[in-house]
N, C-alpha and C. Protein backbone atom coordinates (compact mmCIF):
# COMPACT_ATOMS: atom_id res chain seq x y z
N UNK A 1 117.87 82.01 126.88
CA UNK A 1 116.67 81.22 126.68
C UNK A 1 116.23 81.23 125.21
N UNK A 2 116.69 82.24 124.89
CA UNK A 2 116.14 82.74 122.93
C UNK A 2 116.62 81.36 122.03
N UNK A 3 117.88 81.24 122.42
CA UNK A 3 118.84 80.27 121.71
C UNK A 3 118.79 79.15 122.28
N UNK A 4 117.77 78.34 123.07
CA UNK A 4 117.47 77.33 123.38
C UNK A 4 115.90 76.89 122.74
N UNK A 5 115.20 77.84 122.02
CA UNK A 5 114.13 77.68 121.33
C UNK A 5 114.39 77.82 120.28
N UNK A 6 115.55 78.17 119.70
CA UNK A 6 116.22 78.12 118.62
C UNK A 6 116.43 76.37 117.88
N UNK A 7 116.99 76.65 118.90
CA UNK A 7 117.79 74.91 118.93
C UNK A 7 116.32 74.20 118.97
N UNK A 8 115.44 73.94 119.36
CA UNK A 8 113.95 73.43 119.76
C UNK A 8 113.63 73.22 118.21
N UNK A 9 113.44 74.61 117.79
CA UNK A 9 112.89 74.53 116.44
C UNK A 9 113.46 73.86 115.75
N UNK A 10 114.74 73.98 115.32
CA UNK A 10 116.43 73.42 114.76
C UNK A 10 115.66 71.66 114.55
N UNK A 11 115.71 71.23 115.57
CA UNK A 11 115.45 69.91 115.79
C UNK A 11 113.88 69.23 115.25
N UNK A 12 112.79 70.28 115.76
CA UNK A 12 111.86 69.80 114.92
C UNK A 12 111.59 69.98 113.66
N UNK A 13 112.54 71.17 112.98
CA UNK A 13 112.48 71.12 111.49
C UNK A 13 112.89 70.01 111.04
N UNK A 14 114.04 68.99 111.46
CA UNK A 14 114.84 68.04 110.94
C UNK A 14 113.74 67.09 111.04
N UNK A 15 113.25 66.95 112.02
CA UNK A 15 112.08 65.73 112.29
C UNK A 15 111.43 65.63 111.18
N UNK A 16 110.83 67.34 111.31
CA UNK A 16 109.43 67.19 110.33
C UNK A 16 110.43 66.30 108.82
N UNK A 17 111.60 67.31 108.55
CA UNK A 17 112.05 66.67 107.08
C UNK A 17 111.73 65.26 107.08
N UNK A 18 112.15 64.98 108.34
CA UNK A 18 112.56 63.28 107.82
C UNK A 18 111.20 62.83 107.48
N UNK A 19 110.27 63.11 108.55
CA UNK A 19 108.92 62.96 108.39
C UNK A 19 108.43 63.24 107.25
N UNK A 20 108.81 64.00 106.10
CA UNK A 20 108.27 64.17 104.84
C UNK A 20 108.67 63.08 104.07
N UNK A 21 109.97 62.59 104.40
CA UNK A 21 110.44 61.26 103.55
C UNK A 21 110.08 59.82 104.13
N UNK A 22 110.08 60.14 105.38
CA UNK A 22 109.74 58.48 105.92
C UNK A 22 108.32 58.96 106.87
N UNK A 23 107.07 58.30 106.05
CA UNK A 23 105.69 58.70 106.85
C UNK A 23 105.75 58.42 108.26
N UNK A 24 106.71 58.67 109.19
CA UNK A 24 106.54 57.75 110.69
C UNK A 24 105.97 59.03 111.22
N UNK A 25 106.21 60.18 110.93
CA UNK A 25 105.70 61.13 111.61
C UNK A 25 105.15 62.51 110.93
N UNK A 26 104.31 62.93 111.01
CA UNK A 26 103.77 63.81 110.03
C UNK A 26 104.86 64.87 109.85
N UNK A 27 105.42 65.24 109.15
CA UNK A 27 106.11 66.21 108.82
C UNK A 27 105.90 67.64 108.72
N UNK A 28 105.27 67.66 107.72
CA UNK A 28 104.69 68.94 107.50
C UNK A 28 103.87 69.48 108.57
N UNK A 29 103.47 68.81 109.45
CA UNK A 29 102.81 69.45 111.13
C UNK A 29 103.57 70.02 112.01
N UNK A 30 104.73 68.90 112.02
CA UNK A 30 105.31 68.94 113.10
C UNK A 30 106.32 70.29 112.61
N UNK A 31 106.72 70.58 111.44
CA UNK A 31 107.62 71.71 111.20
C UNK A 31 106.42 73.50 111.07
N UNK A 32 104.77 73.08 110.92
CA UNK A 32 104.31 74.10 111.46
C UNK A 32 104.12 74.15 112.74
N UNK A 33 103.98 73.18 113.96
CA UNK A 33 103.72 73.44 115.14
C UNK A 33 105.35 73.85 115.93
N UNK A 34 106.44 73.33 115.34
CA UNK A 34 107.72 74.26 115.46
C UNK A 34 107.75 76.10 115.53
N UNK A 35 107.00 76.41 114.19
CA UNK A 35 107.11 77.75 113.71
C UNK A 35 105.78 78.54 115.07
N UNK A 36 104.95 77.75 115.32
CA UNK A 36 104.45 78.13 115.77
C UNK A 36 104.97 78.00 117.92
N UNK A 37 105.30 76.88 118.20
CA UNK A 37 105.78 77.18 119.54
C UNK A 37 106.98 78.14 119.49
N UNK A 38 107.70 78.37 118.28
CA UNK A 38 108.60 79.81 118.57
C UNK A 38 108.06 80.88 118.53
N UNK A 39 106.92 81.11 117.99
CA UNK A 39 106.05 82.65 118.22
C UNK A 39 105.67 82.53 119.18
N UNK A 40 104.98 81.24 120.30
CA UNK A 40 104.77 82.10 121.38
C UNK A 40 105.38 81.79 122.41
N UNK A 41 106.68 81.29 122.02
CA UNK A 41 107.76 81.90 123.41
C UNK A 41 108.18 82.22 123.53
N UNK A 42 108.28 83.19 122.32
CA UNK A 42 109.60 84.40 121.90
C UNK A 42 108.68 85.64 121.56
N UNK A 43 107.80 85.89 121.62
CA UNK A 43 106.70 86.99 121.33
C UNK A 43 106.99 87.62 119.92
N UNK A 44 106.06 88.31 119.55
CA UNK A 44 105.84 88.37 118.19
C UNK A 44 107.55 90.17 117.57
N UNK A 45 107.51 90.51 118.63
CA UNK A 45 109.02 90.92 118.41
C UNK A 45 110.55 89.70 118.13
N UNK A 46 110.73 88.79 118.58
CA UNK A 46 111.37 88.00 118.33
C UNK A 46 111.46 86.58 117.43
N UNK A 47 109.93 86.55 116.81
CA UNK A 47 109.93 85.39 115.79
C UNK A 47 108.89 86.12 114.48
N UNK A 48 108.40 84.99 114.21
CA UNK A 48 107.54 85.31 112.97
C UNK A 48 105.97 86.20 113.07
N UNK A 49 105.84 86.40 112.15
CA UNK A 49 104.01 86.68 112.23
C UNK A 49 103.06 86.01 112.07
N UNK A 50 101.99 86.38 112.63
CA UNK A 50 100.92 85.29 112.33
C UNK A 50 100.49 85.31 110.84
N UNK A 51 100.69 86.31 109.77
CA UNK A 51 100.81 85.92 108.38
C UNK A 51 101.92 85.45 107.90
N UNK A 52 102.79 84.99 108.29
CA UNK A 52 103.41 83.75 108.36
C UNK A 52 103.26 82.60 108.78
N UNK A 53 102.69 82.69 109.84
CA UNK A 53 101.64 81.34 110.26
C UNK A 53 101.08 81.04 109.72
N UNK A 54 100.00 81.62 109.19
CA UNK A 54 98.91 81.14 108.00
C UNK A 54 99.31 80.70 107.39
N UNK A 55 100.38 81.43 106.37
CA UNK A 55 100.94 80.83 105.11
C UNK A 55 101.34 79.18 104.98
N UNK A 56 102.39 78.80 106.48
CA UNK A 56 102.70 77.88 107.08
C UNK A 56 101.52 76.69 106.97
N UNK A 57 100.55 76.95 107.06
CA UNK A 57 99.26 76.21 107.83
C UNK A 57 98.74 75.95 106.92
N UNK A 58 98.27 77.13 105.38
CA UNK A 58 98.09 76.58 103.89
C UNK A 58 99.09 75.96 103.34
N UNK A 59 100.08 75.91 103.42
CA UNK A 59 100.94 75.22 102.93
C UNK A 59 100.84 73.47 103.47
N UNK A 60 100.69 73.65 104.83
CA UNK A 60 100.27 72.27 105.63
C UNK A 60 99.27 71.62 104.96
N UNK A 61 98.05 72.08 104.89
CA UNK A 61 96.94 71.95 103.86
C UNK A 61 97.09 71.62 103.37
N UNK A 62 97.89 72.35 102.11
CA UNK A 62 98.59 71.48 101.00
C UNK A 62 98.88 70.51 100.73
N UNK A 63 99.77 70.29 102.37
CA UNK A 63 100.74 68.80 101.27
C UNK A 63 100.03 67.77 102.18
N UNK A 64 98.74 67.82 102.78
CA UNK A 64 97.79 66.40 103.34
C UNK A 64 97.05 66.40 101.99
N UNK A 65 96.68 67.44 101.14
CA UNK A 65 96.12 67.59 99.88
C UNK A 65 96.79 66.54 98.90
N UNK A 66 98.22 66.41 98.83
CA UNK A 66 99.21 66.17 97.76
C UNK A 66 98.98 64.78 98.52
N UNK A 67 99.13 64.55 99.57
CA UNK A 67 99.11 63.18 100.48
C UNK A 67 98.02 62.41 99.33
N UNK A 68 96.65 63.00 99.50
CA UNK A 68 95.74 62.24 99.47
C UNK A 68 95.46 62.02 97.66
N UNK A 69 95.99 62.80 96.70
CA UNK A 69 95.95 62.59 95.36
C UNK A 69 96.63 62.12 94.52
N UNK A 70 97.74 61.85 95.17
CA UNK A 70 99.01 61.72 94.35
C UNK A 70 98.30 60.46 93.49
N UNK A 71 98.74 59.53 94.60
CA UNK A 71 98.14 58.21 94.19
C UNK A 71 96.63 58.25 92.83
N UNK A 72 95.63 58.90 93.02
CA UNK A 72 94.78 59.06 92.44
C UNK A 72 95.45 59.29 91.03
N UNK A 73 96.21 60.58 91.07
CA UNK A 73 96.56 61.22 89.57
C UNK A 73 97.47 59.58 89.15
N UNK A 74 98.17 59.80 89.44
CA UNK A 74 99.70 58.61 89.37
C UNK A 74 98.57 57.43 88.42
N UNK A 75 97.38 56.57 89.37
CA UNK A 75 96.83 55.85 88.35
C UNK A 75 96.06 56.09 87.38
N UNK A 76 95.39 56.99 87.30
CA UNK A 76 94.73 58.21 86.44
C UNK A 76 96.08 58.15 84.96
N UNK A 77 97.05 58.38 85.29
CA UNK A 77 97.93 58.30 84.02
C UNK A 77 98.31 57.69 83.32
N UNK A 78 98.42 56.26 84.16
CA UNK A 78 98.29 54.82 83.83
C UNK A 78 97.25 54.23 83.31
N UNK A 79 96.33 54.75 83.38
CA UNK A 79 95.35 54.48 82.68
C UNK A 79 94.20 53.67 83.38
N UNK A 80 93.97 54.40 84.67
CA UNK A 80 93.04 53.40 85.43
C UNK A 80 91.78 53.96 84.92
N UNK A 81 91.07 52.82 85.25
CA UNK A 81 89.23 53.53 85.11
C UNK A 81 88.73 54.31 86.52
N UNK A 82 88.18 54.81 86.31
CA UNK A 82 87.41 55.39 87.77
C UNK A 82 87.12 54.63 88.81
N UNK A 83 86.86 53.30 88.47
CA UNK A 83 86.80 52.52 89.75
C UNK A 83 88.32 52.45 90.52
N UNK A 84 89.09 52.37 89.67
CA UNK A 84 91.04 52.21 90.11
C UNK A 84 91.55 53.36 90.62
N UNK A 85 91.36 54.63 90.27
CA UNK A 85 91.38 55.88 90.66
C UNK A 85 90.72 55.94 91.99
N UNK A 86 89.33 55.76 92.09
CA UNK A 86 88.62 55.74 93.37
C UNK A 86 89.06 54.65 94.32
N UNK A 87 89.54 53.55 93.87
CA UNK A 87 90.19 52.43 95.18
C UNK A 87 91.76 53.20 95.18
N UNK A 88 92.41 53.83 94.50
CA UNK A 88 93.87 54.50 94.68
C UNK A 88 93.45 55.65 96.10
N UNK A 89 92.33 56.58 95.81
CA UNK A 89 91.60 56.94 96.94
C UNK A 89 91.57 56.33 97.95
N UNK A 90 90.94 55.75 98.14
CA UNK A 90 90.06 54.98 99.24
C UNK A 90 91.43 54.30 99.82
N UNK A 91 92.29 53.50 98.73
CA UNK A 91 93.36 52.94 99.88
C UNK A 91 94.16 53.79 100.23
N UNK A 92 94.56 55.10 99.67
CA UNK A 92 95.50 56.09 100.58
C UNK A 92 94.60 56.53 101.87
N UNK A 93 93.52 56.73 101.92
CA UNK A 93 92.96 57.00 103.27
C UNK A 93 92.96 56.18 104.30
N UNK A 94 93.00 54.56 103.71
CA UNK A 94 93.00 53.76 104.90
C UNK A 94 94.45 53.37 104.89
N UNK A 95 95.12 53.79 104.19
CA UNK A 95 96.65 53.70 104.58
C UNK A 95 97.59 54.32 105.37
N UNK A 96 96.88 55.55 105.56
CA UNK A 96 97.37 56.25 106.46
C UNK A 96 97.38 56.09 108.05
N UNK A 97 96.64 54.65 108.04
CA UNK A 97 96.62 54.49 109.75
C UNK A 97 97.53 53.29 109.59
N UNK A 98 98.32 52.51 108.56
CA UNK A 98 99.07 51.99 109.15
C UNK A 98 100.51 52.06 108.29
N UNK A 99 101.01 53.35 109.01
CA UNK A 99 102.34 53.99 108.90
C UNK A 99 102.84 53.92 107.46
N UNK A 100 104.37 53.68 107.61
CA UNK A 100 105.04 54.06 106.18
C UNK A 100 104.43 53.19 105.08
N UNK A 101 104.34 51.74 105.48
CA UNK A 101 103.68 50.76 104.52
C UNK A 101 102.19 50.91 104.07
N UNK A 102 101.59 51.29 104.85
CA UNK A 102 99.89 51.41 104.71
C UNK A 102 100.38 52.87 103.40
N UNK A 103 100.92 53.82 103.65
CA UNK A 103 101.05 54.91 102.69
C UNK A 103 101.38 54.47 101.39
N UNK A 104 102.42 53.38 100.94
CA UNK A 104 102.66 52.83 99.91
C UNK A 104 101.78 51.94 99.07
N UNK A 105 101.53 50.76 100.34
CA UNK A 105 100.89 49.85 99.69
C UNK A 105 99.25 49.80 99.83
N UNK A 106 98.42 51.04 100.30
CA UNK A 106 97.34 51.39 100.10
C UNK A 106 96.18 51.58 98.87
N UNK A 107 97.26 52.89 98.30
CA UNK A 107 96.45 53.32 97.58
C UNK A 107 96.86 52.12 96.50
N UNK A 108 97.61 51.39 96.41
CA UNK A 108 98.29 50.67 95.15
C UNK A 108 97.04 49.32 95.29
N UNK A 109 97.24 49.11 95.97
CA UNK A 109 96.00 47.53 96.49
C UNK A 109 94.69 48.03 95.97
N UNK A 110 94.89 49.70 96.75
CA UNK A 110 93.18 50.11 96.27
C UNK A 110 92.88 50.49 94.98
N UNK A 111 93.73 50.52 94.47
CA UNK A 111 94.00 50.87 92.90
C UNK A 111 93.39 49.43 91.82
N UNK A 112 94.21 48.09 92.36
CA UNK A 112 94.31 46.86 91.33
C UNK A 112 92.73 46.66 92.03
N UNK A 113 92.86 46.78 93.32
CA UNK A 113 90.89 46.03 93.66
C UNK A 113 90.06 47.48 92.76
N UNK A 114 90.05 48.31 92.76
CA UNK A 114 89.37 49.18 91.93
C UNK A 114 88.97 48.50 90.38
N UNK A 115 90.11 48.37 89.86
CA UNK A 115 90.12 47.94 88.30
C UNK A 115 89.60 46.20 88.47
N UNK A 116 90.18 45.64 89.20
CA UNK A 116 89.09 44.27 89.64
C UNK A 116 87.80 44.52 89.77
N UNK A 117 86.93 45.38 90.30
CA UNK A 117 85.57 45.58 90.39
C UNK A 117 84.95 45.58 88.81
N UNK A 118 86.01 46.99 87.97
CA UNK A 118 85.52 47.22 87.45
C UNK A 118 85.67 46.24 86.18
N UNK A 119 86.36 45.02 86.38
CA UNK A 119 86.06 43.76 85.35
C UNK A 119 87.41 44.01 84.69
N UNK A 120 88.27 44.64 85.18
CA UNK A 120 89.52 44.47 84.17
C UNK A 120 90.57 43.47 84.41
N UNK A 121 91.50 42.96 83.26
CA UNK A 121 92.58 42.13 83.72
C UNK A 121 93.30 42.43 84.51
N UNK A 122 94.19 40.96 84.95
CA UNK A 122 95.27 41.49 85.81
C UNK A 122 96.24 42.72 85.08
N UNK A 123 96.74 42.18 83.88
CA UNK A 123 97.74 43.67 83.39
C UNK A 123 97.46 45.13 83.64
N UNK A 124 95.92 45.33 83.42
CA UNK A 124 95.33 46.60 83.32
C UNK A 124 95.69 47.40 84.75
N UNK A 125 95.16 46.37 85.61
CA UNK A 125 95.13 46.21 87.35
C UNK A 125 96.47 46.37 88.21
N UNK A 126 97.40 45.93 87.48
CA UNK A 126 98.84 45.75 87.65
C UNK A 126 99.44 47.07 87.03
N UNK A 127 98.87 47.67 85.86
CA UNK A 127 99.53 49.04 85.65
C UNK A 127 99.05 50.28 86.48
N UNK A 128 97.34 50.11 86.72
CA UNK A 128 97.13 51.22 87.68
C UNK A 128 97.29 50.99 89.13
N UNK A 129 98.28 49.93 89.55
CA UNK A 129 98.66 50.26 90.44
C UNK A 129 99.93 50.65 90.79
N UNK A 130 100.64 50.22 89.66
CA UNK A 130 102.14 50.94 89.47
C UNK A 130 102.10 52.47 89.03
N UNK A 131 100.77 52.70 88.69
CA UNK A 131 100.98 54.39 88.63
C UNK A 131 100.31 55.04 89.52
N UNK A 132 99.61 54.48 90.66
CA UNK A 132 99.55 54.69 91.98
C UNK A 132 100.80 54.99 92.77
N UNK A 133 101.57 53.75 93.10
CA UNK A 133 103.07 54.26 93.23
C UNK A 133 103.98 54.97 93.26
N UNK A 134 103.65 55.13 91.23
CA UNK A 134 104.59 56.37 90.92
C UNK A 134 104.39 57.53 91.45
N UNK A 135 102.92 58.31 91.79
CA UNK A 135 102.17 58.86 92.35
C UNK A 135 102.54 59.24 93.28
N UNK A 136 102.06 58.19 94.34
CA UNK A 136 102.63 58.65 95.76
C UNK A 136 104.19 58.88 96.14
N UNK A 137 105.14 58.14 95.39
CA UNK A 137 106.39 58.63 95.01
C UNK A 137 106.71 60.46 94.51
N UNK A 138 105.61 60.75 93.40
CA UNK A 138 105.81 62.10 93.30
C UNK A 138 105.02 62.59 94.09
N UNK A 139 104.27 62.71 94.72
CA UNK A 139 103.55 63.53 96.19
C UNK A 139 104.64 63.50 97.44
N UNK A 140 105.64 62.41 97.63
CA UNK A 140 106.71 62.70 98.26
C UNK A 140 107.48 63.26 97.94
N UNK A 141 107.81 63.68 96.96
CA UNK A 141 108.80 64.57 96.39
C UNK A 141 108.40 65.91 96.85
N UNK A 142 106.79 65.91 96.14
CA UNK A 142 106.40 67.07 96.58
C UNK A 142 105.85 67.75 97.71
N UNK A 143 105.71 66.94 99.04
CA UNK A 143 105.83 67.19 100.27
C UNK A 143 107.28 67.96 100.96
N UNK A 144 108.32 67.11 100.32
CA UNK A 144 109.49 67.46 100.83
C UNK A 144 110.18 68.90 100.23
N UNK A 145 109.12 69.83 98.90
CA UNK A 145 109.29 70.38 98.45
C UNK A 145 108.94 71.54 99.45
N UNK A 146 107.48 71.45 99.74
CA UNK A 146 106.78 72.22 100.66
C UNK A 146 107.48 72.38 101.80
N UNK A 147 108.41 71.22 102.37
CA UNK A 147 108.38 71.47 103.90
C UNK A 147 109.85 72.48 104.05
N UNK A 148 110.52 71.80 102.69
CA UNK A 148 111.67 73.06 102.51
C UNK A 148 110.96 74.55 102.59
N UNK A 149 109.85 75.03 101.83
CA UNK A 149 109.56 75.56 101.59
C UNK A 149 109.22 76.77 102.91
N UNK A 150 108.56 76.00 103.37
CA UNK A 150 108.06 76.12 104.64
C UNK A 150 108.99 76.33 105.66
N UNK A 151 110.36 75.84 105.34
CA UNK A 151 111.29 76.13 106.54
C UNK A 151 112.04 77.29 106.20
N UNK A 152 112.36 77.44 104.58
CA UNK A 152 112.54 78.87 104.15
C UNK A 152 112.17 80.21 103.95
N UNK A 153 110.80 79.59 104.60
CA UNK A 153 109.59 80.70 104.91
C UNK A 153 109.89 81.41 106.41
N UNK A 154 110.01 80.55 107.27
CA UNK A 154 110.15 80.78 108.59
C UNK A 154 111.35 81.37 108.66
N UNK A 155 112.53 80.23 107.94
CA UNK A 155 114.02 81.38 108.59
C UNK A 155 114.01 83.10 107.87
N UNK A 156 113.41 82.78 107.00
CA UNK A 156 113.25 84.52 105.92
C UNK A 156 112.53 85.15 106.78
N UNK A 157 111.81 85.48 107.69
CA UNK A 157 110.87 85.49 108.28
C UNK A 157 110.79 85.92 109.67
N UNK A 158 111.69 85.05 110.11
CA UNK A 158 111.83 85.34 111.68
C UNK A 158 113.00 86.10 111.84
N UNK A 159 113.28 87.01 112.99
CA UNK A 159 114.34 88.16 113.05
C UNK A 159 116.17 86.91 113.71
N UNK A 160 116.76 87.27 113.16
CA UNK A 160 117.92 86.44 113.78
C UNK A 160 118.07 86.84 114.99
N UNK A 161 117.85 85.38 115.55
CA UNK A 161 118.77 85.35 117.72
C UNK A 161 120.10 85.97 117.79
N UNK A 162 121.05 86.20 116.69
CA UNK A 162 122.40 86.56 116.96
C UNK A 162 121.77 88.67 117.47
């Protein structure tokens, strides 16, 4: 039975990965609620600790953290004004309810209507939203950093089924 929750986990780590690269499914959740249904069906002699859990769970934290700024910094570098920065905001939050595309083309929309409010040209508008982009491009990077992270946490961590 040990090595059938093995395999359990096995499978939702892969998920979560993919899930870090393609937003269809939260990733970084689904590879802590993995770490966590193997602690309690294998009891705390046969998997991880709950300060490993934690760690797991700040780390989760994390990368909804990295989710929600990337975009922000990304046009921030580009040179948005605060209004472009704050719609790079505002559209990653409402992007997140509609899947991989809402994640991309969110904060980027909310970015050029930001710098539109705030009276700027299209060029200006058009660069902070390409560094929105770039943004959420490097917050995926750095999700997928974490969730490695996170899975190298757990296998270091948990006692081997062999």
């Amino acid at each position: 039975m040990e090595l059938f929750w093995w395999l359990i986990v096995i499978i939702l780590f892969a998920v979560g990965l993919i899930g870090t690269v393609l937003p269809v499914f939260p990733g970084t959740t689904i590879i802590l609620a993995a770490a966590i249904i193997h602690r309690l069906m294998l009891g705390p002699e046969k998997s991880v600790g709950w300060r490993t859990v934690t760690i797991l769970v700040l780390l989760t934290l994390l990368s909804y953290a990295i989710d929600v700024v990337s975009g922000y910094f990304g046009a921030k570098y580009f040179g948005a004004t605060r209004w472009g920065t704050f719609g790079a905001i505002i559209g990653a939050l409402l992007g997140l309810f509609f899947g991989i595309i809402g994640l991309f083309v969110g904060p980027v929309l909310g970015a050029i209507v930001g710098e539109f409010i705030a009276g700027k040209r299209m060029i200006d508008a058009g660069r902070a939203g390409w560094g929105s982009l770039l943004g959420n491009l490097g917050g995926m990077i750095g999700k997928l950093v974490i969730a490695l992270t996170m899975i190298s946490i757990f296998f270091l961590s948990a006692p081997s089924p062999i």
